[in-house]
N, C-alpha and C. Protein backbone atom coordinates (compact mmCIF):
# COMPACT_ATOMS: atom_id res chain seq x y z
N UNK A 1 44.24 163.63 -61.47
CA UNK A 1 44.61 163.93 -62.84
C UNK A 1 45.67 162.94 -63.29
N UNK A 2 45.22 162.58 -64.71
CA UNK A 2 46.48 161.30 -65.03
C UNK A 2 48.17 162.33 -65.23
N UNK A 3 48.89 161.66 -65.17
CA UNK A 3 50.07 161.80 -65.62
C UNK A 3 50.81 161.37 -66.78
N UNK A 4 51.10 162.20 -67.85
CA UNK A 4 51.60 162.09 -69.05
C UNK A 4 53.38 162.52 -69.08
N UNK A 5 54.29 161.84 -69.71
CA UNK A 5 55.38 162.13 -69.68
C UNK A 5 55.52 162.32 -71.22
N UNK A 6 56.89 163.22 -71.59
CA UNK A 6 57.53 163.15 -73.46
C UNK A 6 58.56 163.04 -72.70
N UNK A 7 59.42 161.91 -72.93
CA UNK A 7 60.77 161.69 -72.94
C UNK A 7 61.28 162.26 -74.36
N UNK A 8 62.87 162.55 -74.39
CA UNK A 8 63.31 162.26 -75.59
C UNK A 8 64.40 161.12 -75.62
N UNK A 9 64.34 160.62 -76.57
CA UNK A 9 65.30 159.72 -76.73
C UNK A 9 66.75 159.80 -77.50
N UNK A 10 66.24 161.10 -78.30
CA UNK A 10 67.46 161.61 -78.58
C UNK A 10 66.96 162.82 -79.53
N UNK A 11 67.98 163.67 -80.27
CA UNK A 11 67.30 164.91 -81.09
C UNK A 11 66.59 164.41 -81.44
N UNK A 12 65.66 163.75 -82.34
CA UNK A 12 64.87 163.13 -83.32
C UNK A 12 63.55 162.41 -82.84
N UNK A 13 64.03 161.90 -81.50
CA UNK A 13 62.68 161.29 -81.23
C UNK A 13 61.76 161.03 -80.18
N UNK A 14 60.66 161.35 -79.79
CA UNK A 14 60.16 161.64 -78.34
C UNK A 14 59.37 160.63 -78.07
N UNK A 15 59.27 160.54 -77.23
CA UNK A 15 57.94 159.46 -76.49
C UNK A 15 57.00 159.72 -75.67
N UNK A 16 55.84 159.21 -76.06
CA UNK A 16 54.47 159.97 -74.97
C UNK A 16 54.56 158.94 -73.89
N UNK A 17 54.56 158.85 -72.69
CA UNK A 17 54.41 158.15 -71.61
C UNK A 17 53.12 158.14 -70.74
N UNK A 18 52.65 157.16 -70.65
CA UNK A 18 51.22 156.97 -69.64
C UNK A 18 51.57 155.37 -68.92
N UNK A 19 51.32 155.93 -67.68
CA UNK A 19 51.42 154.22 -66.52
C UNK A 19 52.95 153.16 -67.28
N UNK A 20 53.88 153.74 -67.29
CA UNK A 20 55.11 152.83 -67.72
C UNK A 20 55.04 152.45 -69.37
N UNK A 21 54.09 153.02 -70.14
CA UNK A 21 53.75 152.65 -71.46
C UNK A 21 53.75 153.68 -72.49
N UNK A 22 54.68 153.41 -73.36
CA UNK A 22 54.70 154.00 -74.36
C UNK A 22 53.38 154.31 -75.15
N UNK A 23 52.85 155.08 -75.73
CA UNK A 23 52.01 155.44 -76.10
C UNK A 23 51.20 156.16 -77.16
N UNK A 24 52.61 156.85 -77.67
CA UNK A 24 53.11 157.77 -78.57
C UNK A 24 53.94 157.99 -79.12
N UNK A 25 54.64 158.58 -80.84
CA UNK A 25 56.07 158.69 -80.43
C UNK A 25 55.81 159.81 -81.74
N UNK A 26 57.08 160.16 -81.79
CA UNK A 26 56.96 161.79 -82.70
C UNK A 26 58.70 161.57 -82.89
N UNK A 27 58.57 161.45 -84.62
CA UNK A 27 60.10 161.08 -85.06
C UNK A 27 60.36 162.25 -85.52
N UNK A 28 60.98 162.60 -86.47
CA UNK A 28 61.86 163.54 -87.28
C UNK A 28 62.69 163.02 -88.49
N UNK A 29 62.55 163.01 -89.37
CA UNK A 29 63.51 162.03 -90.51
C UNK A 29 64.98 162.64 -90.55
N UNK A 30 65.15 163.50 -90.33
CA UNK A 30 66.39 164.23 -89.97
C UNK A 30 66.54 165.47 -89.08
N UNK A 31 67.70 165.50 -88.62
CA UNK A 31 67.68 166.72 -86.79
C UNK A 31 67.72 168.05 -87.33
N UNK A 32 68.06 168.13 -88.61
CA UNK A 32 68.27 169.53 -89.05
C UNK A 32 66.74 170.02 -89.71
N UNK A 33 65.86 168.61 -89.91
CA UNK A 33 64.61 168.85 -90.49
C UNK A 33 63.39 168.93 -89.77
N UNK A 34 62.67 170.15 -89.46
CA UNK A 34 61.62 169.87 -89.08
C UNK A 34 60.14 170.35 -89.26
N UNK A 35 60.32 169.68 -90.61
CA UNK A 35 59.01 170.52 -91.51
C UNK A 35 58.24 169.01 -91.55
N UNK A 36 58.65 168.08 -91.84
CA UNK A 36 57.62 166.96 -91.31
C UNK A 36 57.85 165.96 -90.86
N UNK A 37 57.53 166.13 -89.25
CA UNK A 37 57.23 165.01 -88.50
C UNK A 37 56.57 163.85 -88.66
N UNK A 38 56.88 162.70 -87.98
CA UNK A 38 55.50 161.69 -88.47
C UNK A 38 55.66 161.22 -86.86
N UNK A 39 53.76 161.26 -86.44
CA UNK A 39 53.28 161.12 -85.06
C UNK A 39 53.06 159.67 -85.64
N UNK A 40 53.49 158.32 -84.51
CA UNK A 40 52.42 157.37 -84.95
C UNK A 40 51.93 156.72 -82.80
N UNK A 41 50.48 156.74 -82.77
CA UNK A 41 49.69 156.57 -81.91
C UNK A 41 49.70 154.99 -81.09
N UNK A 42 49.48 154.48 -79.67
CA UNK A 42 49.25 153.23 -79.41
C UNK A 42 48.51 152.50 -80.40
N UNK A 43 47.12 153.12 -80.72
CA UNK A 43 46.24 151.99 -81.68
C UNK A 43 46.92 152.07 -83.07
N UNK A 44 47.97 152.63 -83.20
CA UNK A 44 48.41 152.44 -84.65
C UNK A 44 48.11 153.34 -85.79
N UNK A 45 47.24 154.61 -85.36
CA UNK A 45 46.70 155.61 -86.09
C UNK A 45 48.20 156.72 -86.42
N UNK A 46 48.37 156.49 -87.69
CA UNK A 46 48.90 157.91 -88.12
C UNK A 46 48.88 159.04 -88.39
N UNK A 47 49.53 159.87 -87.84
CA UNK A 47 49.44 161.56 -87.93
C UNK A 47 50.04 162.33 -88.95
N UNK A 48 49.59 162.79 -89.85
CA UNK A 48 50.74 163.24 -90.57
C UNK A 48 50.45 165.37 -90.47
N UNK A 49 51.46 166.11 -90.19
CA UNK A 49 51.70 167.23 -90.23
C UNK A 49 52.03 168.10 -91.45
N UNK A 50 51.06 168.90 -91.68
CA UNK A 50 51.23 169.79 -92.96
C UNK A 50 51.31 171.19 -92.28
N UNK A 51 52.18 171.78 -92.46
CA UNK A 51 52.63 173.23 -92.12
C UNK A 51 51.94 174.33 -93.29
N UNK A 52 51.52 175.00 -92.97
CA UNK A 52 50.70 175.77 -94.01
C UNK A 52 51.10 176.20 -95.41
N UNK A 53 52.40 176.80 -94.83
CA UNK A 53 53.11 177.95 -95.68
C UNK A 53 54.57 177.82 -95.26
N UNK A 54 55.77 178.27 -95.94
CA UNK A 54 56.61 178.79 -95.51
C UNK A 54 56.99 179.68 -94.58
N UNK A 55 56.20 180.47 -94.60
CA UNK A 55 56.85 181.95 -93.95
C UNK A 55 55.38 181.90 -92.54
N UNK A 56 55.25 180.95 -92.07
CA UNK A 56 54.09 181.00 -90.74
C UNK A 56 54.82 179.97 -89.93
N UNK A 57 54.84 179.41 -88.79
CA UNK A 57 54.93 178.51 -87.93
C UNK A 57 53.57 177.62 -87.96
N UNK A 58 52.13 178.28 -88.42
CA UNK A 58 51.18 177.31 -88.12
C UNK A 58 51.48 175.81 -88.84
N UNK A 59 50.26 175.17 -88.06
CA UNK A 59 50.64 173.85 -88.92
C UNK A 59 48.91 173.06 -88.68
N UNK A 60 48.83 172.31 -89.59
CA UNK A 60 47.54 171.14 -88.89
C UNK A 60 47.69 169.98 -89.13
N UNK A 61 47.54 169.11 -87.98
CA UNK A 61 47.47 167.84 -88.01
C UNK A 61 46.65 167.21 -88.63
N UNK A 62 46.68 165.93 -89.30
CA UNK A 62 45.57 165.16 -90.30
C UNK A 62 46.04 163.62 -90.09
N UNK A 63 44.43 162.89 -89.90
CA UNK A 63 44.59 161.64 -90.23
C UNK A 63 43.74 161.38 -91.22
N UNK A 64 44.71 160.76 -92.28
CA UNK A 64 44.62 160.58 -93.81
C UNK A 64 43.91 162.06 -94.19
N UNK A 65 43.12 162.60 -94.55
CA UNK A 65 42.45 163.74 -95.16
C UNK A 65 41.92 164.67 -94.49
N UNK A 66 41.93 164.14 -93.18
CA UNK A 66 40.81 164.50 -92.26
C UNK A 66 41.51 165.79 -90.77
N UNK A 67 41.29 166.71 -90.95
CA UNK A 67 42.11 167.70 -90.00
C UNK A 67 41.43 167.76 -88.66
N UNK A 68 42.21 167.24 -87.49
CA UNK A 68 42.40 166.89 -86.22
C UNK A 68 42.23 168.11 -85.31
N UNK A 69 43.44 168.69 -85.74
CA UNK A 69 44.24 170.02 -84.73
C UNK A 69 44.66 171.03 -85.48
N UNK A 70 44.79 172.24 -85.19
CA UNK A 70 45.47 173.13 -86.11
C UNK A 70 45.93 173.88 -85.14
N UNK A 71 47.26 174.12 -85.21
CA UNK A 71 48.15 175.23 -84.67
C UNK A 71 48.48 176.67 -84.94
N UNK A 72 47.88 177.57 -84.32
CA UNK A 72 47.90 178.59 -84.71
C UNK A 72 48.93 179.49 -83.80
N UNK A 73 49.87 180.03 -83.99
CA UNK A 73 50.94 180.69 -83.59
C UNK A 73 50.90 182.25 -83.70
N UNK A 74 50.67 183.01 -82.26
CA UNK A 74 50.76 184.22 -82.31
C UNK A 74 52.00 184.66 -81.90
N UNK A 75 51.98 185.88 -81.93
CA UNK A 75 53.24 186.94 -82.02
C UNK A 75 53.66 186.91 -80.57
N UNK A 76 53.10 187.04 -79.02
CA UNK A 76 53.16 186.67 -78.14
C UNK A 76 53.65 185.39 -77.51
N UNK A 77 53.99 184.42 -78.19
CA UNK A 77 54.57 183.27 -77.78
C UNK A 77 52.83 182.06 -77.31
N UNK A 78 51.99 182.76 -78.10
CA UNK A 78 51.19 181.85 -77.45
C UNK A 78 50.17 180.89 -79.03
N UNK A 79 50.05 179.54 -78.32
CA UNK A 79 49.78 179.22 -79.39
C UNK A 79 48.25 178.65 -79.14
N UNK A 80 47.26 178.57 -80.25
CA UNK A 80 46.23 178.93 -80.21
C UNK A 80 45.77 177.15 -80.74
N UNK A 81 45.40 176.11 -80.00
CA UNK A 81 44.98 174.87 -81.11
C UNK A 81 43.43 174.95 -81.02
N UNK A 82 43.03 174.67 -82.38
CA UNK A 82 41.55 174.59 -82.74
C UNK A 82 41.76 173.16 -82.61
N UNK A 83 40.02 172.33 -82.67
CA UNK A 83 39.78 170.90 -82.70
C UNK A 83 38.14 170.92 -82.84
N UNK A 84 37.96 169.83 -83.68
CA UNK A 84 36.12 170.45 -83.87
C UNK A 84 36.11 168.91 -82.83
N UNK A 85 35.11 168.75 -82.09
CA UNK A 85 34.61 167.87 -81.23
C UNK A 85 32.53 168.18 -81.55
N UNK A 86 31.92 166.91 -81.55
CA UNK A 86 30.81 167.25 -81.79
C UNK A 86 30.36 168.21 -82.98
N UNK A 87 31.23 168.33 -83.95
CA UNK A 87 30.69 169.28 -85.04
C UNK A 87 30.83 170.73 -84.46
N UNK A 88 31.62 171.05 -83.35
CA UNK A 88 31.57 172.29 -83.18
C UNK A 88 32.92 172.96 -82.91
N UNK A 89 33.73 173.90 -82.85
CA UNK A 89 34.92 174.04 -83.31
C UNK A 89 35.26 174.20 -81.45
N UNK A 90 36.22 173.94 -81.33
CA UNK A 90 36.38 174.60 -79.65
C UNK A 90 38.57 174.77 -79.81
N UNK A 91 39.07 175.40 -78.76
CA UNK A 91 40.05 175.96 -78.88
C UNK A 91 40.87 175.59 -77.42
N UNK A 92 41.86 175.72 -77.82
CA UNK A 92 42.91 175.68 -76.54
C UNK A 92 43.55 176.54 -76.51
N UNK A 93 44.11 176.73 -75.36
CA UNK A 93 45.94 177.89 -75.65
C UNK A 93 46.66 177.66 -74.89
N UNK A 94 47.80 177.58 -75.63
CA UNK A 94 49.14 177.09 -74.98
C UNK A 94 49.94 178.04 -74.63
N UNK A 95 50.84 178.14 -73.38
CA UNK A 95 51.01 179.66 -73.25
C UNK A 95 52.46 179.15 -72.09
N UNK A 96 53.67 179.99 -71.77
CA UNK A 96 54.52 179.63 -71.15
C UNK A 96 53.50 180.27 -69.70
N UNK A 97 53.65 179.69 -68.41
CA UNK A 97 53.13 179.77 -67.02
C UNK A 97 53.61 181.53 -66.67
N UNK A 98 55.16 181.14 -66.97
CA UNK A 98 55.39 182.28 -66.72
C UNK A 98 56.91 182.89 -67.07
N UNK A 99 56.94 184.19 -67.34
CA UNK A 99 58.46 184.69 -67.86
C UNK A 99 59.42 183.96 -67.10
N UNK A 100 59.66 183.56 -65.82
CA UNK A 100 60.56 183.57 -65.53
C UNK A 100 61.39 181.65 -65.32
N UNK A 101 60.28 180.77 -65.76
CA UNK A 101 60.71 179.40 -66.01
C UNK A 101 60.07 178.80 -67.40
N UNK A 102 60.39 177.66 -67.10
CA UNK A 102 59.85 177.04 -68.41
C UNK A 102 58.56 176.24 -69.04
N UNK A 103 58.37 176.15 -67.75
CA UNK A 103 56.44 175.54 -67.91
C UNK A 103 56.27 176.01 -68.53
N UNK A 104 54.88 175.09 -69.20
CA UNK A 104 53.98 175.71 -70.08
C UNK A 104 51.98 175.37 -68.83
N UNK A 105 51.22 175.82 -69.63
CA UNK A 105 50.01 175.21 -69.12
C UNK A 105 48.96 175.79 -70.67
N UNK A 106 47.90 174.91 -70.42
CA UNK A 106 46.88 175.05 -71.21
C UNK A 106 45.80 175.63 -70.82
N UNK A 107 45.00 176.24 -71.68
CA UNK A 107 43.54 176.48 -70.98
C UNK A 107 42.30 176.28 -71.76
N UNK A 108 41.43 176.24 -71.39
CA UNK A 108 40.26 176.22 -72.24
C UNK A 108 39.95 177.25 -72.51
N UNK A 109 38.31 176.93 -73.47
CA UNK A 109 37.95 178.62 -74.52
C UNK A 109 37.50 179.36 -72.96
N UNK A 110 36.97 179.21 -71.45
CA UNK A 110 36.74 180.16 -71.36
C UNK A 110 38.16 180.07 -69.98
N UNK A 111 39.61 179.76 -70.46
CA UNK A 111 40.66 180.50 -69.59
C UNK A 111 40.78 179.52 -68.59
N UNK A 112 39.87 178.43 -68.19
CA UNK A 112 40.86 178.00 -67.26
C UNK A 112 41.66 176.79 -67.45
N UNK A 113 42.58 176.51 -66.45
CA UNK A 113 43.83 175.99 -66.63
C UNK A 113 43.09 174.50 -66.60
N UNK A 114 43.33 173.93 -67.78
CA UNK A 114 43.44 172.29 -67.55
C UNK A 114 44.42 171.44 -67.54
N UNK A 115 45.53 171.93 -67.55
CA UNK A 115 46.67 170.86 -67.91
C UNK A 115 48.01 171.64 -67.68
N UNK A 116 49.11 171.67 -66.76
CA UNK A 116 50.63 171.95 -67.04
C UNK A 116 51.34 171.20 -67.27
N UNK A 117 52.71 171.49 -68.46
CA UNK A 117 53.32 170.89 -68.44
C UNK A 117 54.64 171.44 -67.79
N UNK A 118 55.32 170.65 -67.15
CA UNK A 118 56.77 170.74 -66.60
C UNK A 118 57.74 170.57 -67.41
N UNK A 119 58.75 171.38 -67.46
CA UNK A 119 60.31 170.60 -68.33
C UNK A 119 61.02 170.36 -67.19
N UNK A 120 61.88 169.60 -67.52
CA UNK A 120 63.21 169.08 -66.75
C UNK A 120 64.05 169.03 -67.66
N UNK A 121 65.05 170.10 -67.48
CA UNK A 121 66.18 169.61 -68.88
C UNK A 121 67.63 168.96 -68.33
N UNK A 122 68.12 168.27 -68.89
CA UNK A 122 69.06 167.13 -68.36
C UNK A 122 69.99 167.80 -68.87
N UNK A 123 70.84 168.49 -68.04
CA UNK A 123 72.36 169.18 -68.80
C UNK A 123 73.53 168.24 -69.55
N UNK A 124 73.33 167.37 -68.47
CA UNK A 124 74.45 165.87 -68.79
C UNK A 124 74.44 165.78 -70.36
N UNK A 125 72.98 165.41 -70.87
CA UNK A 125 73.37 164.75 -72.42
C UNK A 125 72.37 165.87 -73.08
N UNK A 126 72.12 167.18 -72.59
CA UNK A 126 71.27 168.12 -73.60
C UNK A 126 70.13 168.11 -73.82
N UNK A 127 68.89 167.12 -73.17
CA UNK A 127 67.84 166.89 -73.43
C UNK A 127 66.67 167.59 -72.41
N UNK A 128 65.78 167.84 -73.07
CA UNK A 128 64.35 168.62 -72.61
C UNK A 128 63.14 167.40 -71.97
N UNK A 129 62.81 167.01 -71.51
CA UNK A 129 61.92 165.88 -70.83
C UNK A 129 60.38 166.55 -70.78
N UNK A 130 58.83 166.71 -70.86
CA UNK A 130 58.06 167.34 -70.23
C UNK A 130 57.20 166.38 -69.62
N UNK A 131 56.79 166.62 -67.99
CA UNK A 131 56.26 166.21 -67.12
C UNK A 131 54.65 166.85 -67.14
């Protein structure tokens, strides 16, 4: 399985990591703001994030017009992403591993685990890392 890192580089800005290479990055225009992000990709493709509503956490990702991902946020702490692949809608869920640390892991529509992520949080300067 490959290995993906998010550094942060500071409140504002993260980095996707693959084989020593940046890959990704996810800014913030300000630390107190985070209603829109701007993702921009290795090949140069931009992401832009539209949050639904005020009063929801969901949100969906779009390049130029075109909706990618959508985040759907339940009451449980678990979050639900749609993605149409092949014209057909399919789903993920993001979910903490377990009450008592901070992992997360993913699963597919029928439950099993494809992907964990690890945190490492750096007390020294305040920052969250995921492995």
């Amino acid at each position: 399985m490959d290995e993906y890192k998010i550094i942060s580089q500071n409140y504002r800005k993260y980095n996707l990591i693959h084989n020593s290479s940046i890959i990704g990055q996810l800014s913030y225009e300000k630390w107190y703001n985070h209603n829109n992000p701007k993702i921009s990709i290795e090949n140069k493709t931009n992401c832009s994030i539209e949050k639904l509503n005020i009063w929801k956490s969901n949100f969906k990702a779009k390049i130029k017009d075109k909706v990618i991902l959508e985040f759907i946020f339940g009451w449980n702490s678990i979050i639900k992403i749609n993605y149409i692949e092949n014209e057909i809608l399919n789903s993920l869920i993001l979910k903490k591993e377990s009450f008592w640390n901070s992992n997360y892991i993913i699963l597919d529509g029928l439950e099993n685990q494809i992907c964990k992520i690890e945190t490492k949080y750096t007390w020294r300067n305040w920052k969250t890392n995921y492995l």
